[in-house]
Protein backbone atom coordinates (compact mmCIF):
# COMPACT_ATOMS: atom_id res chain seq x y z
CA UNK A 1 -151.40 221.76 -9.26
CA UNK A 2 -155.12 222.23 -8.85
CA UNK A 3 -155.76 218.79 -9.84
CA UNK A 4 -153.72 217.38 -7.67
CA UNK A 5 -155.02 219.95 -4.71
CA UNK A 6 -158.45 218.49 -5.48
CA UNK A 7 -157.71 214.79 -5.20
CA UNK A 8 -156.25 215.12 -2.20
CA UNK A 9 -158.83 216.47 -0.62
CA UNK A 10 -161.23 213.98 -1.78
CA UNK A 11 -159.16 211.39 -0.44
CA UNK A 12 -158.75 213.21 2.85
CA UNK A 13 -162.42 213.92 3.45
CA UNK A 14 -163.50 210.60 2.59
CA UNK A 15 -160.69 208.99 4.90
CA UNK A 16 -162.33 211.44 7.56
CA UNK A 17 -165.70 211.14 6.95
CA UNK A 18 -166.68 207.77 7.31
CA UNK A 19 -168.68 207.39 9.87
CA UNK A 20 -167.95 210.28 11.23
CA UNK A 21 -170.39 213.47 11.89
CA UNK A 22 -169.60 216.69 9.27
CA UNK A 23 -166.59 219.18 10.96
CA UNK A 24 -164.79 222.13 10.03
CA UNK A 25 -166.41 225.15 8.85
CA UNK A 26 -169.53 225.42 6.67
CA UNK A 27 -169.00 229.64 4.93
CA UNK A 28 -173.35 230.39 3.96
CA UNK A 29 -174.32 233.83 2.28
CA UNK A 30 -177.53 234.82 1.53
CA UNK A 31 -179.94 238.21 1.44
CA UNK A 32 -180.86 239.91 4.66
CA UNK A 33 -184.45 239.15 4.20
CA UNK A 34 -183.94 235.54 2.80
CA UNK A 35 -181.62 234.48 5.95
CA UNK A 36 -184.22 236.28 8.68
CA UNK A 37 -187.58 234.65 7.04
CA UNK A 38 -186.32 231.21 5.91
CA UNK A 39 -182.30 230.55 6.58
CA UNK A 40 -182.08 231.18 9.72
CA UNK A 41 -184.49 227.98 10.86
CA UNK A 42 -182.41 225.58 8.16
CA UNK A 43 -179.51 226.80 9.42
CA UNK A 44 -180.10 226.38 13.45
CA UNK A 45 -181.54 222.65 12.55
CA UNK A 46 -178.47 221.65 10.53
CA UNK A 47 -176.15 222.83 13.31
CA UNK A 48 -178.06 221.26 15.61
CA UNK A 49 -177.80 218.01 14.17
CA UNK A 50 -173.99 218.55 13.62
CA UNK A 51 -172.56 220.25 16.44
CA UNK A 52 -168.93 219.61 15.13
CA UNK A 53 -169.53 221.92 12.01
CA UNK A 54 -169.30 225.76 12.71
CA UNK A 55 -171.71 227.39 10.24
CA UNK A 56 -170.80 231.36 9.35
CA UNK A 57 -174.20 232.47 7.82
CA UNK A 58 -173.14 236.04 6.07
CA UNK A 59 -175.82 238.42 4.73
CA UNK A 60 -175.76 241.07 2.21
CA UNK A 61 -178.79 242.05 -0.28
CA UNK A 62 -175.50 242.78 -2.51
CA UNK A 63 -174.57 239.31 -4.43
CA UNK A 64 -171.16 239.02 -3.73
CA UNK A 65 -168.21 236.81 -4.96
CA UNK A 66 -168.03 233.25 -3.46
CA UNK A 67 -164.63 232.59 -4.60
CA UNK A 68 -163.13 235.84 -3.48
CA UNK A 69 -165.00 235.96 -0.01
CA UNK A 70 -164.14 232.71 0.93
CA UNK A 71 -167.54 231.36 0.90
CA UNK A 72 -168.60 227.76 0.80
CA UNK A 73 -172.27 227.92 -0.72
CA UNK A 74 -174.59 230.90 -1.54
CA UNK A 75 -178.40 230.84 -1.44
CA UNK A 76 -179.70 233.12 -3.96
CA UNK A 77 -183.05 234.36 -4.67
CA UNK A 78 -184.47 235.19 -8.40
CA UNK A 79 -182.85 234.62 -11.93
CA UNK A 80 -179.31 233.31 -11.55
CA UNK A 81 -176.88 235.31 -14.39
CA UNK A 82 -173.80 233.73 -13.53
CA UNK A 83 -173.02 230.65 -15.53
CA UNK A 84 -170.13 230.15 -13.91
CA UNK A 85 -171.45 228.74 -10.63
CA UNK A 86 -172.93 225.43 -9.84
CA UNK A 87 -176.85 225.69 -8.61
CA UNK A 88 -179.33 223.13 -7.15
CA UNK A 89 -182.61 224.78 -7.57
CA UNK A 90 -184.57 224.17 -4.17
CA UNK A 91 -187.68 225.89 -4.70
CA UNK A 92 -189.38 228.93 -6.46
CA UNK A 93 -191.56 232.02 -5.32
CA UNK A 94 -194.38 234.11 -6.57
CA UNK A 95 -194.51 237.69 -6.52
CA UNK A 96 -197.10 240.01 -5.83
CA UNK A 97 -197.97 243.67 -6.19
CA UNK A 98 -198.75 245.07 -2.58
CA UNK A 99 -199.62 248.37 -0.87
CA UNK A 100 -200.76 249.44 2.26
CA UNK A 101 -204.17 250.22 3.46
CA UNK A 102 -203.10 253.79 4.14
CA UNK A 103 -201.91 254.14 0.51
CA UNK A 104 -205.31 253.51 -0.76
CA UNK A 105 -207.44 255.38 1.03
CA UNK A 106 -205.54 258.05 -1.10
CA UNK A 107 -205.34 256.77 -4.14
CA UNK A 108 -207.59 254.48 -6.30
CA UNK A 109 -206.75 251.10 -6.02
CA UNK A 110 -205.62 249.91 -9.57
CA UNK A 111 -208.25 247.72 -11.55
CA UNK A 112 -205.43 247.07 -14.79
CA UNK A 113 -201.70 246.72 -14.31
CA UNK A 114 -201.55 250.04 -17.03
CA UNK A 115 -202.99 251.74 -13.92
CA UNK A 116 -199.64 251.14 -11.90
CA UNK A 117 -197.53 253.56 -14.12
CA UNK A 118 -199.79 256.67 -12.75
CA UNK A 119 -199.17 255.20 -9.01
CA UNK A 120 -196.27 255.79 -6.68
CA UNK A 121 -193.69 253.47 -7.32
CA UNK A 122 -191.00 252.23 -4.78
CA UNK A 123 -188.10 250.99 -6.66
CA UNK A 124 -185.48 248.29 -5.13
CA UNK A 125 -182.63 249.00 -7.48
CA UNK A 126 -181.07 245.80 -6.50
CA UNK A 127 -182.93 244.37 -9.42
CA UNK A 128 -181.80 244.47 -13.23
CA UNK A 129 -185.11 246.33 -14.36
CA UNK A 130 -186.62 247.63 -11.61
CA UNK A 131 -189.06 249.93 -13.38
CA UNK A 132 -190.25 247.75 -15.92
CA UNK A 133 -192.65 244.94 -15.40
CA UNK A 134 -194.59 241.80 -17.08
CA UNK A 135 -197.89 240.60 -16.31
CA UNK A 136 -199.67 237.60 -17.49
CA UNK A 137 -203.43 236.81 -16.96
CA UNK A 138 -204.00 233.68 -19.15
CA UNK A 139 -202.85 233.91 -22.71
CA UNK A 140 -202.62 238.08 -21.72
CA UNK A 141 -198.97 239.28 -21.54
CA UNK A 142 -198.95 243.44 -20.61
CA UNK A 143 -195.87 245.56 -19.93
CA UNK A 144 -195.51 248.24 -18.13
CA UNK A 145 -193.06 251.06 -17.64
CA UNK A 146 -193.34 252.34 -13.84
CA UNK A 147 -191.97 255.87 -12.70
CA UNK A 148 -190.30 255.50 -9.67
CA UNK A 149 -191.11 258.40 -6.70
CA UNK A 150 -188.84 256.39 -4.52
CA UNK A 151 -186.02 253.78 -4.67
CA UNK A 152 -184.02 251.91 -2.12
CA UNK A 153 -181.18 249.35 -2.32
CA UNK A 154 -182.51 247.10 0.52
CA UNK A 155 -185.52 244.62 0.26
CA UNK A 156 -186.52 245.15 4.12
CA UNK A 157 -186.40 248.89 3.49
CA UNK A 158 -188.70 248.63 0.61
CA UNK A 159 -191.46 246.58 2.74
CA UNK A 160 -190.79 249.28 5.68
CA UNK A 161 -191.86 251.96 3.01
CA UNK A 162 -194.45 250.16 1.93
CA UNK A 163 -196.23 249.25 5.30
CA UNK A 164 -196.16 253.09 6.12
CA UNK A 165 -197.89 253.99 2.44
CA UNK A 166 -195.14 255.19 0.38
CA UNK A 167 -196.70 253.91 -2.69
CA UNK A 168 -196.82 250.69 -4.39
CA UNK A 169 -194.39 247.77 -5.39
CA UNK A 170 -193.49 244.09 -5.80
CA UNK A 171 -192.61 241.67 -2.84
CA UNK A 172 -191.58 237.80 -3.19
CA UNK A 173 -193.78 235.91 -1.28
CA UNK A 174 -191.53 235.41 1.54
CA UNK A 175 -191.45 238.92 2.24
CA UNK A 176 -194.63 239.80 1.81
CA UNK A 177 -196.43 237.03 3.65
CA UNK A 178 -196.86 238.60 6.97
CA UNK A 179 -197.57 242.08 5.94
CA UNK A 180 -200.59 240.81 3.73
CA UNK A 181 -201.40 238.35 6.80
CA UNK A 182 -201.41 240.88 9.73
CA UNK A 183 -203.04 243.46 7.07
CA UNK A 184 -200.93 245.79 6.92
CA UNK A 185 -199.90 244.80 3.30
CA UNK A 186 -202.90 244.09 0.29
CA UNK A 187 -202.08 242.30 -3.05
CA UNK A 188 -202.93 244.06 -5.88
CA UNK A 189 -204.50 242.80 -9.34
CA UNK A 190 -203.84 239.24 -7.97
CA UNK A 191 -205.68 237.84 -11.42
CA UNK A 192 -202.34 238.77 -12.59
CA UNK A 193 -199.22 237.15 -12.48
CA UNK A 194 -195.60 238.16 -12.66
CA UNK A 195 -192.82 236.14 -13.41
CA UNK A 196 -192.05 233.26 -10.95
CA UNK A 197 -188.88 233.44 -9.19
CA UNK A 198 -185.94 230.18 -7.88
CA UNK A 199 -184.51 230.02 -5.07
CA UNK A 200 -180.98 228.42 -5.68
CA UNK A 201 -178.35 227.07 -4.00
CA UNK A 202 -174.73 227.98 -5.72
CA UNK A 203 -171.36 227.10 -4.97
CA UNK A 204 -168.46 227.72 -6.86
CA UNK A 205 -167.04 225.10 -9.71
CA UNK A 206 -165.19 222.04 -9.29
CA UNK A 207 -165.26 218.33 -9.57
CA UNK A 208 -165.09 217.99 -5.87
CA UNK A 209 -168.12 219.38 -3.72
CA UNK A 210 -167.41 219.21 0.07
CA UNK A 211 -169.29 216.82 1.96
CA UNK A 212 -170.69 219.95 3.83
CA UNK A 213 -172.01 221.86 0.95
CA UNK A 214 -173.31 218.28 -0.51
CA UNK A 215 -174.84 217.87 3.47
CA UNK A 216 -176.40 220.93 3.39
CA UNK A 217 -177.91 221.35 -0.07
CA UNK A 218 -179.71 218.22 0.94
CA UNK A 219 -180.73 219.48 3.77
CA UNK A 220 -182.40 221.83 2.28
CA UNK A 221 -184.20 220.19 -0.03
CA UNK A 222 -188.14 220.82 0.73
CA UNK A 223 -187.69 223.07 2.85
CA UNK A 224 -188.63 225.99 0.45
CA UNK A 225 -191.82 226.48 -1.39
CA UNK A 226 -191.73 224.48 -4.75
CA UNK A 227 -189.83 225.09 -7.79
CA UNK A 228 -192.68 225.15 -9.99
């Protein structure tokens, strides 16, 4: 019985938790690019400060299934589709439209976002629409239909291919932070704005939340850029 699976292990972990420091296993997935720029610090803290608890951090730029991989928690970057999870929103992200240097020294840099869709478009086809775009400048909303001269399924291939002047796409501001930095990477039409992204937090449903995913949600709580 479910139910009675559940409360059990309620009473369990709070018979073993008090005062005691988190144990066990603690199952984390999240994309490539998300675990290498921001996980990966969280993650070494919160182990440090519970050396009991082994964390598995898992990455894949594909979302997978929680329930059916065994995973504890997921963190998950964009627009969250399945309303069958649990989320804690822990912070948002910008986007921005970047190319390289290289890339415009052959190609006029684009003054409107209309100008994109006669540019070279790199395509990560991990997203729903990857082609198709909405900018907002004030009260200003323009869409655009982009034709894609190359695509990729991996967000660390797509800023590779962008740093060596394959054309011209988005990046969330975690990925493109050092390339625009270090200069190999400049934003484009930056009076524009595209949609603003979440980064979330998801576990699947259930009254009972493990202490560990309930430790390490809160853990994470300002460590991301803002929700809003």
């Amino acid at each position: 019985m479910p139910l009675l699976r559940e409360a059990h292990a309620v009473v369990a972990e709070v018979a073993a938790g008090q005062g005691a420091e988190l144990a066990g296993t603690l199952r984390i997935t999240a994309s490539v690019d998300l675990a290498t720029q921001a996980l990966a610090g969280v993650v070494a803290a919160f182990s440090a400060r519970h050396p009991r608890l082994q964390i598995e951090l898992r990455t894949s730029d594909r979302v997978v299934d929680l329930v059916q991989e065994g995973l504890d928690l997921g963190l998950r970057m964009g627009w969250l589709r399945d309303s069958t999870l649990r989320a804690t929103r822990l912070g948002g992200f910008d986007q921005y439209v970047v190319s390289s240097p290289a890339y415009l020294e052959r190609h006029p840099r684009p003054a409107t976002p209309e100008d994109l869709a006669h540019h070279a478009w790199v395509a990560l086809t991990l997203l729903p629409t990857p082609l198709t775009w909405t900018f907002v400048r004030g009260g200003e909303t323009c869409n655009v239909r982009m034709r894609a001269s190359l695509r990729t399924d991996s967000a660390a291939t797509l800023r590779a291919l962008l740093r060596h002047g394959a054309g011209v796409s988005v990046l969330d501001e975690l990925s493109a932070a050092a390339g625009i930095a270090d200069g190999e990477l400049v934003c484009l039409l930056p009076e524009w704005q595209l949609p603003r992204g979440g980064i979330y937090a998801v576990h699947p449903p259930g009254r009972h939340v493990p202490a560990k995913v309930r430790a390490f949600i809160d853990f994470c709580r300002g460590m991301f850029p803002p929700a809003a």
